[in-house]
PDB file of N, CA and C in Angstrom:
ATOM      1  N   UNK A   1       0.857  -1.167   0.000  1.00  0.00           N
ATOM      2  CA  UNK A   1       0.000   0.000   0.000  1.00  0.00           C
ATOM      3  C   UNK A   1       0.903   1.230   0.000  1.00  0.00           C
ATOM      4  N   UNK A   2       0.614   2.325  -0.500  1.00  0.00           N
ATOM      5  CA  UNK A   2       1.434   3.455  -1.128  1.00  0.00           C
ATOM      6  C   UNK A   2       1.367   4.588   0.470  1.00  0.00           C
ATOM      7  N   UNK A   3       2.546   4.779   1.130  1.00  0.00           N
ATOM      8  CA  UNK A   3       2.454   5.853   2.074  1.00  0.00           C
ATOM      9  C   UNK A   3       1.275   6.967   2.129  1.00  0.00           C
ATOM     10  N   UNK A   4       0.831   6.907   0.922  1.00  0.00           N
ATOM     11  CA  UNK A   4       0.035   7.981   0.810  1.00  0.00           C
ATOM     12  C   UNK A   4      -1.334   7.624   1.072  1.00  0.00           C
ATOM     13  N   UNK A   5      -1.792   6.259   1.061  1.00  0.00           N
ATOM     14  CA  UNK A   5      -2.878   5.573   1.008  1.00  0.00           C
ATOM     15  C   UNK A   5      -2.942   5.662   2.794  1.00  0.00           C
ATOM     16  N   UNK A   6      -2.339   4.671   2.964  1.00  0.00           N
ATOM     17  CA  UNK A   6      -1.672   4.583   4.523  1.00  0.00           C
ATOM     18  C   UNK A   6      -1.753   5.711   5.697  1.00  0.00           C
ATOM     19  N   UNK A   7      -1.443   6.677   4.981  1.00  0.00           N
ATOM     20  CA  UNK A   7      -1.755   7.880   5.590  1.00  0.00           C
ATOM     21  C   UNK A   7      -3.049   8.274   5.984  1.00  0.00           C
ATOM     22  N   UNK A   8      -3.823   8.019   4.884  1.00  0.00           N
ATOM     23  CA  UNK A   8      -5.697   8.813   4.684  1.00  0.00           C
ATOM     24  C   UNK A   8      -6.127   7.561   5.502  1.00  0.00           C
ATOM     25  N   UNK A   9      -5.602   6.326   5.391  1.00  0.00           N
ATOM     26  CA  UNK A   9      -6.058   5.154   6.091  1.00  0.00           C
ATOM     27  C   UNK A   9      -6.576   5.683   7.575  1.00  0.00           C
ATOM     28  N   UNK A  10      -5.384   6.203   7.817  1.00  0.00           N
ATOM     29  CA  UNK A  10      -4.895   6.731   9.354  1.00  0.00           C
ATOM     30  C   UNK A  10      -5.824   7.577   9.653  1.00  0.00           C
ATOM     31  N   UNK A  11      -5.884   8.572   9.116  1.00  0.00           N
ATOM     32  CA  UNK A  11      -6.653  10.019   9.012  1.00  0.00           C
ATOM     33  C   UNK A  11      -7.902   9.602   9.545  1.00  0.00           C
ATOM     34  N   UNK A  12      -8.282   8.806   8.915  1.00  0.00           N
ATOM     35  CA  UNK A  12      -9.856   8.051   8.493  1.00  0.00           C
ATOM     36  C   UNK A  12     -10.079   7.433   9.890  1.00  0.00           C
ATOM     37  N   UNK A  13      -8.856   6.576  10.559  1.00  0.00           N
ATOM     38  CA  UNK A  13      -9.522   5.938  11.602  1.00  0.00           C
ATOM     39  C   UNK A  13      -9.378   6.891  12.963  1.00  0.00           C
ATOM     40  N   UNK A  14      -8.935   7.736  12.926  1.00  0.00           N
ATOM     41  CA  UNK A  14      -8.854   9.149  14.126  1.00  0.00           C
ATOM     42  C   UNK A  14     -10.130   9.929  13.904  1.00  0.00           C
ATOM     43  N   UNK A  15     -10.686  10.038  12.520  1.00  0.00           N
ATOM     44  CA  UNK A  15     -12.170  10.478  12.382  1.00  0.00           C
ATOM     45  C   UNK A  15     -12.827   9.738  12.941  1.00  0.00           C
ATOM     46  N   UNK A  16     -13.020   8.387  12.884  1.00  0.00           N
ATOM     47  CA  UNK A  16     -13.958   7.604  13.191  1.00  0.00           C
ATOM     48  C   UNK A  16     -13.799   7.356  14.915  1.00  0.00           C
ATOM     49  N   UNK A  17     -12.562   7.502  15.347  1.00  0.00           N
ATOM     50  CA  UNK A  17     -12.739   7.280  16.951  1.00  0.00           C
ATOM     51  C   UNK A  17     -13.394   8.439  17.538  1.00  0.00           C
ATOM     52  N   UNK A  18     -12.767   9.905  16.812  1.00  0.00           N
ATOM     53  CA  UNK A  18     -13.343  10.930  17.540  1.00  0.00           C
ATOM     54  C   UNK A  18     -14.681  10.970  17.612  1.00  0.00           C
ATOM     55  N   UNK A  19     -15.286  10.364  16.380  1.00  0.00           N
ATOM     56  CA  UNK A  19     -16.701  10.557  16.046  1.00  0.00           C
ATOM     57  C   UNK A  19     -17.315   9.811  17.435  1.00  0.00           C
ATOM     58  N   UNK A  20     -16.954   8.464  17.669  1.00  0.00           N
ATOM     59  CA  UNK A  20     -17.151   7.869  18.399  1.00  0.00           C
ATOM     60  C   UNK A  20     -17.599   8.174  19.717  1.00  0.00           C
ATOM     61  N   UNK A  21     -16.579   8.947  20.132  1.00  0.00           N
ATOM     62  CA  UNK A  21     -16.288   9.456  21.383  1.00  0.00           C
ATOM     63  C   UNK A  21     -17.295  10.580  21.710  1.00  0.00           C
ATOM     64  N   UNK A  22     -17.684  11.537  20.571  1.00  0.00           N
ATOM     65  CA  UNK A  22     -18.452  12.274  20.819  1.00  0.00           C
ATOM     66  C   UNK A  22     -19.639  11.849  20.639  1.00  0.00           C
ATOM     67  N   UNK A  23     -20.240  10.726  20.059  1.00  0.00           N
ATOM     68  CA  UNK A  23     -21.646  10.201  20.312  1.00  0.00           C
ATOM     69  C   UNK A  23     -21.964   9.918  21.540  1.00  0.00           C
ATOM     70  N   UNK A  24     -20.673   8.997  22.326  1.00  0.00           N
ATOM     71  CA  UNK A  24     -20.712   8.620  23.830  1.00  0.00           C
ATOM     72  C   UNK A  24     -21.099  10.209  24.746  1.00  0.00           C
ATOM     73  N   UNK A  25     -20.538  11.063  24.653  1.00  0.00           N
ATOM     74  CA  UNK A  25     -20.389  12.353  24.769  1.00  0.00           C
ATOM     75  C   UNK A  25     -22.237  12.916  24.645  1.00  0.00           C
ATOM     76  N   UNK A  26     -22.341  12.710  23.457  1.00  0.00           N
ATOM     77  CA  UNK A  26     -23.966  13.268  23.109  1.00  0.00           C
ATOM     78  C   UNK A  26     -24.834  12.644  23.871  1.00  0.00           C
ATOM     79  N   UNK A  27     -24.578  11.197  24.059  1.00  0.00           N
ATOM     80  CA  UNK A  27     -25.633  10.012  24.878  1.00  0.00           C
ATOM     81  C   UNK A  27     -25.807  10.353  25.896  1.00  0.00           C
ATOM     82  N   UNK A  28     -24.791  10.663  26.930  1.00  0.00           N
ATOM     83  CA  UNK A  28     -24.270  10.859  27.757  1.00  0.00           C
ATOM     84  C   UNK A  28     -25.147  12.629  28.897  1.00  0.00           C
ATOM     85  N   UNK A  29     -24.956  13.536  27.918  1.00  0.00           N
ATOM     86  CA  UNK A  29     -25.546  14.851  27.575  1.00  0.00           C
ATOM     87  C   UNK A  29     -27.148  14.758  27.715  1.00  0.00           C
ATOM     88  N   UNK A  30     -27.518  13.933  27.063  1.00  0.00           N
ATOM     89  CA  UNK A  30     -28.913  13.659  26.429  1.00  0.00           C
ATOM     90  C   UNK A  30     -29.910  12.983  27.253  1.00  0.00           C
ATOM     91  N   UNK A  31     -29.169  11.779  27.802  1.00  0.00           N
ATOM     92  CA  UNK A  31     -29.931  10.911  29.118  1.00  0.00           C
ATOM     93  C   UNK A  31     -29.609  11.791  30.167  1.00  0.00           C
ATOM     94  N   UNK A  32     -29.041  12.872  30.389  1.00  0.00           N
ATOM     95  CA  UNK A  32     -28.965  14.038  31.827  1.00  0.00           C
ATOM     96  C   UNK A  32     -30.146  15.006  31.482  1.00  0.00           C
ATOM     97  N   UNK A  33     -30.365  15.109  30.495  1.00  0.00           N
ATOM     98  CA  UNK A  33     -31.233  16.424  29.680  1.00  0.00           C
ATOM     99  C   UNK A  33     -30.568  17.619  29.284  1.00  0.00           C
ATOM    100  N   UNK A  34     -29.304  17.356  29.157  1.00  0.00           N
ATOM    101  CA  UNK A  34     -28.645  18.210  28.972  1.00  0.00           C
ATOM    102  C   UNK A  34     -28.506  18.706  27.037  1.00  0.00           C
ATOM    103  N   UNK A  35     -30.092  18.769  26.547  1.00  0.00           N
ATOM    104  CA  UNK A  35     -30.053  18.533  25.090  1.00  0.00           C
ATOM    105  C   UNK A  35     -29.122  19.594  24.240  1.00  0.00           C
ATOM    106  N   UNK A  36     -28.731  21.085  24.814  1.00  0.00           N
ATOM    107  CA  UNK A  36     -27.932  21.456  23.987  1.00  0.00           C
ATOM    108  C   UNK A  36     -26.415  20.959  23.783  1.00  0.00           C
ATOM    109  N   UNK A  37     -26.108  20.574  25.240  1.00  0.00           N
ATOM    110  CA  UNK A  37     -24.541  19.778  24.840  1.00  0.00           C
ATOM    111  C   UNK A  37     -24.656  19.159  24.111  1.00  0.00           C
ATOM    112  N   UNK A  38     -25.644  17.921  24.507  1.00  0.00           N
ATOM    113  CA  UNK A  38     -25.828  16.609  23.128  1.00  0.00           C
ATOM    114  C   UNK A  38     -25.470  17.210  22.273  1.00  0.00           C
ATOM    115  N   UNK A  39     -26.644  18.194  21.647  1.00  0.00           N
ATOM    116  CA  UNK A  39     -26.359  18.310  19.876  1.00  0.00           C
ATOM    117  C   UNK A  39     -25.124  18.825  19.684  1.00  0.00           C
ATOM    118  N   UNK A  40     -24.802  19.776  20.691  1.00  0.00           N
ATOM    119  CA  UNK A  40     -22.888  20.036  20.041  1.00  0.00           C
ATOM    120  C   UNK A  40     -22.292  18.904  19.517  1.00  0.00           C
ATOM    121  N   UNK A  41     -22.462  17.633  20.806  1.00  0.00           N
ATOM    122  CA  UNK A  41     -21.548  16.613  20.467  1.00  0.00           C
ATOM    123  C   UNK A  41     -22.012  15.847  19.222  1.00  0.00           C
ATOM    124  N   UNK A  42     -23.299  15.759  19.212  1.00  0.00           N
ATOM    125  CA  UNK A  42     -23.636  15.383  17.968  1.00  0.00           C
ATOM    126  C   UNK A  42     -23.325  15.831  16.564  1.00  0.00           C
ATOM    127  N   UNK A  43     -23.594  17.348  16.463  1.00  0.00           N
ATOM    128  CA  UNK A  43     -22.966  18.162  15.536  1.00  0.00           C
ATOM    129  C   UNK A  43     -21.203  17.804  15.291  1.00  0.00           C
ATOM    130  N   UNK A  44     -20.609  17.239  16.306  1.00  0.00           N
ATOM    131  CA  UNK A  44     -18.855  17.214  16.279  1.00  0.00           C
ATOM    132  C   UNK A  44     -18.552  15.989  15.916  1.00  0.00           C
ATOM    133  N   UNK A  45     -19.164  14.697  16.459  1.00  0.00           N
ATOM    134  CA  UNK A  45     -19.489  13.403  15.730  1.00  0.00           C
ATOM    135  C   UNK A  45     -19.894  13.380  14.075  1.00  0.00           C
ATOM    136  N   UNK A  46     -20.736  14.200  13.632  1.00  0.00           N
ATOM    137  CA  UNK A  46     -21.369  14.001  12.548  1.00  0.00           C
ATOM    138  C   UNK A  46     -19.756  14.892  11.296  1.00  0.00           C
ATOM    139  N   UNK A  47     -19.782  15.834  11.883  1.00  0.00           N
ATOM    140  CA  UNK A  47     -18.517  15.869  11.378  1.00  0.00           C
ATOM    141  C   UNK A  47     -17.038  15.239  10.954  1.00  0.00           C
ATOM    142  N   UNK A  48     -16.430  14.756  12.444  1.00  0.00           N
ATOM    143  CA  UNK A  48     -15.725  13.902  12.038  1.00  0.00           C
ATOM    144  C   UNK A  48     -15.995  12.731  11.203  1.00  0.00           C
ATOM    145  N   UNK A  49     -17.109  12.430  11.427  1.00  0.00           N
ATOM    146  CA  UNK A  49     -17.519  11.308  10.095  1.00  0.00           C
ATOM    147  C   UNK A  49     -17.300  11.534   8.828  1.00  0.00           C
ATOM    148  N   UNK A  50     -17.821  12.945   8.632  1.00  0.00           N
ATOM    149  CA  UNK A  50     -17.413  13.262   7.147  1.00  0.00           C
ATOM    150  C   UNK A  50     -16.225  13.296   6.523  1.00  0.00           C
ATOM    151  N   UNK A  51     -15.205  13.988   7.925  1.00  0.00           N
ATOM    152  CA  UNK A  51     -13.741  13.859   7.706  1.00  0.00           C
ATOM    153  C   UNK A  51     -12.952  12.754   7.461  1.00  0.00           C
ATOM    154  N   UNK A  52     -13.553  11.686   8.130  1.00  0.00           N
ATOM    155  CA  UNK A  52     -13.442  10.367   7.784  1.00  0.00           C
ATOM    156  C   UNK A  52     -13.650   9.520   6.387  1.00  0.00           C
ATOM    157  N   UNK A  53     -14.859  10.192   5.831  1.00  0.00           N
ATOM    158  CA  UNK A  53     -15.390   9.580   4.924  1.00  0.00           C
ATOM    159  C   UNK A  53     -14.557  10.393   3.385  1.00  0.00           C
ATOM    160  N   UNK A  54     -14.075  11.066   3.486  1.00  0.00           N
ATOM    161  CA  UNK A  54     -13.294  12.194   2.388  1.00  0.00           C
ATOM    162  C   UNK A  54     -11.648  11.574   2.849  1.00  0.00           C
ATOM    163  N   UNK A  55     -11.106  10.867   3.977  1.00  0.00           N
ATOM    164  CA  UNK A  55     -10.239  10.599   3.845  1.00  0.00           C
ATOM    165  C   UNK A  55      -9.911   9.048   3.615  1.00  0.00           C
ATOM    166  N   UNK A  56     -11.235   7.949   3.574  1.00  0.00           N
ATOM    167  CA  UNK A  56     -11.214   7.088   2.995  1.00  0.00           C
ATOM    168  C   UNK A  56     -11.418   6.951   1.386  1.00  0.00           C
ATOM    169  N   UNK A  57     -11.964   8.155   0.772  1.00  0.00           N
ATOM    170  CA  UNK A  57     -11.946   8.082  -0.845  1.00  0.00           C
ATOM    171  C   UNK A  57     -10.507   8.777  -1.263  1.00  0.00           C
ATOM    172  N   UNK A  58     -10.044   9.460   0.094  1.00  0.00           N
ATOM    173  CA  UNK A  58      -8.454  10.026  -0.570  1.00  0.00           C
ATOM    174  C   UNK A  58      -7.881   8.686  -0.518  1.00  0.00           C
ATOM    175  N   UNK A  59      -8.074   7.475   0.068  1.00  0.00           N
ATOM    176  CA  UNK A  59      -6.783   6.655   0.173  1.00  0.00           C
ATOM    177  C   UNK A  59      -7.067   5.359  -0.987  1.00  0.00           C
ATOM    178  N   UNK A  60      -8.214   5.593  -1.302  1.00  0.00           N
ATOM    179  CA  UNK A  60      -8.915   4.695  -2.612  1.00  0.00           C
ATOM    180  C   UNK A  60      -8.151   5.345  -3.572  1.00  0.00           C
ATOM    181  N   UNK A  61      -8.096   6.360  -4.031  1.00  0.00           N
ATOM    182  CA  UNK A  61      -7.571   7.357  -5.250  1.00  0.00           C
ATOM    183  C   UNK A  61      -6.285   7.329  -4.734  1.00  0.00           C
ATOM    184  N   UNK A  62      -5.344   6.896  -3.851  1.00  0.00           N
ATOM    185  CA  UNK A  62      -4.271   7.076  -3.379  1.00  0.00           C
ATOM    186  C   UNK A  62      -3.710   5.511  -4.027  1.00  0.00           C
ATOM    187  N   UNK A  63      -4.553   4.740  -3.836  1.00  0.00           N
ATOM    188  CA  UNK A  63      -4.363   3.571  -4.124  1.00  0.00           C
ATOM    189  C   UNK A  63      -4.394   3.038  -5.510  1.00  0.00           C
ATOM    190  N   UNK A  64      -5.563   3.770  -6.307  1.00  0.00           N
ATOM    191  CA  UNK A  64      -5.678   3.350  -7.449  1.00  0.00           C
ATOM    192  C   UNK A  64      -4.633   4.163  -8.583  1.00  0.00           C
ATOM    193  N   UNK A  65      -4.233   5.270  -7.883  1.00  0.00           N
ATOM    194  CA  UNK A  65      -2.914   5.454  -8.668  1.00  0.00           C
ATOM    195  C   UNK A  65      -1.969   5.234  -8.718  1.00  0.00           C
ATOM    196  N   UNK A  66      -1.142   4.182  -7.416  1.00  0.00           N
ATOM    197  CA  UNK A  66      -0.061   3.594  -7.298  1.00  0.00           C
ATOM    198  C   UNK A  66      -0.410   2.148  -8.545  1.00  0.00           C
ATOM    199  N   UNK A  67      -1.450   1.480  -8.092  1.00  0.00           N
ATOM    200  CA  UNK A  67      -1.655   0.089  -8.499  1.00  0.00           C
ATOM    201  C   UNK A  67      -2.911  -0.226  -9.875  1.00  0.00           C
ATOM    202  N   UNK A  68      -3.242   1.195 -10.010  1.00  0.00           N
ATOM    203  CA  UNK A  68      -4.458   1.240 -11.025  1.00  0.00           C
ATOM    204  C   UNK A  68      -5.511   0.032 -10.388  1.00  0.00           C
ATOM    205  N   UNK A  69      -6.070  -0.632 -11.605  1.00  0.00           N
ATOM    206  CA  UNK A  69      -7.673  -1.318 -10.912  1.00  0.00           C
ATOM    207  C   UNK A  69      -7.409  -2.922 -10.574  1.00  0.00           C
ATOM    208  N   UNK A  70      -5.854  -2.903 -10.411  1.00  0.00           N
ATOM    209  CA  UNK A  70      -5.679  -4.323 -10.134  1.00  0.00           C
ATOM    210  C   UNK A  70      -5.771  -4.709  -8.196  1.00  0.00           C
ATOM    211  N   UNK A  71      -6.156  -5.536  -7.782  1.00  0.00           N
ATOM    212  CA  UNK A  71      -6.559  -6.072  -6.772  1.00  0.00           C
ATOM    213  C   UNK A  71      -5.720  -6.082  -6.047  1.00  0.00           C
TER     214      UNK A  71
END
């Protein structure tokens, strides 16, 4: 896999923990009644997801230009 792939790999799974963390965060917020924190955390979860999701198509395109469409 091409450093560069490897990299967004990475990227991708620090999005996805943070995301994580801040759902626990929102749940957390939400069963207190504390509904505006929630949605922050929710709003900060939903984000990192996206960041996640833009750095798993960088490491597809990272990939398919080292190795083109071979497997």
């Amino acid at each position: 896999m091409s450093k560069k792939a490897a990299e967004h790999h990475k990227k991708a799974q620090e999005h996805h923990s943070h995301a994580a963390r801040h759902h626990g965060e929102a749940a957390k917020h939400h069963e207190a009644g504390q509904h505006e924190k929630a949605a922050h955390h929710a709003h900060l979860a939903r984000a990192h997801a996206i960041h996640a999701r833009g750095h798993s198509e960088e490491a597809t395109k990272a990939h398919h230009e080292q190795h083109g469409d071979k497997q």
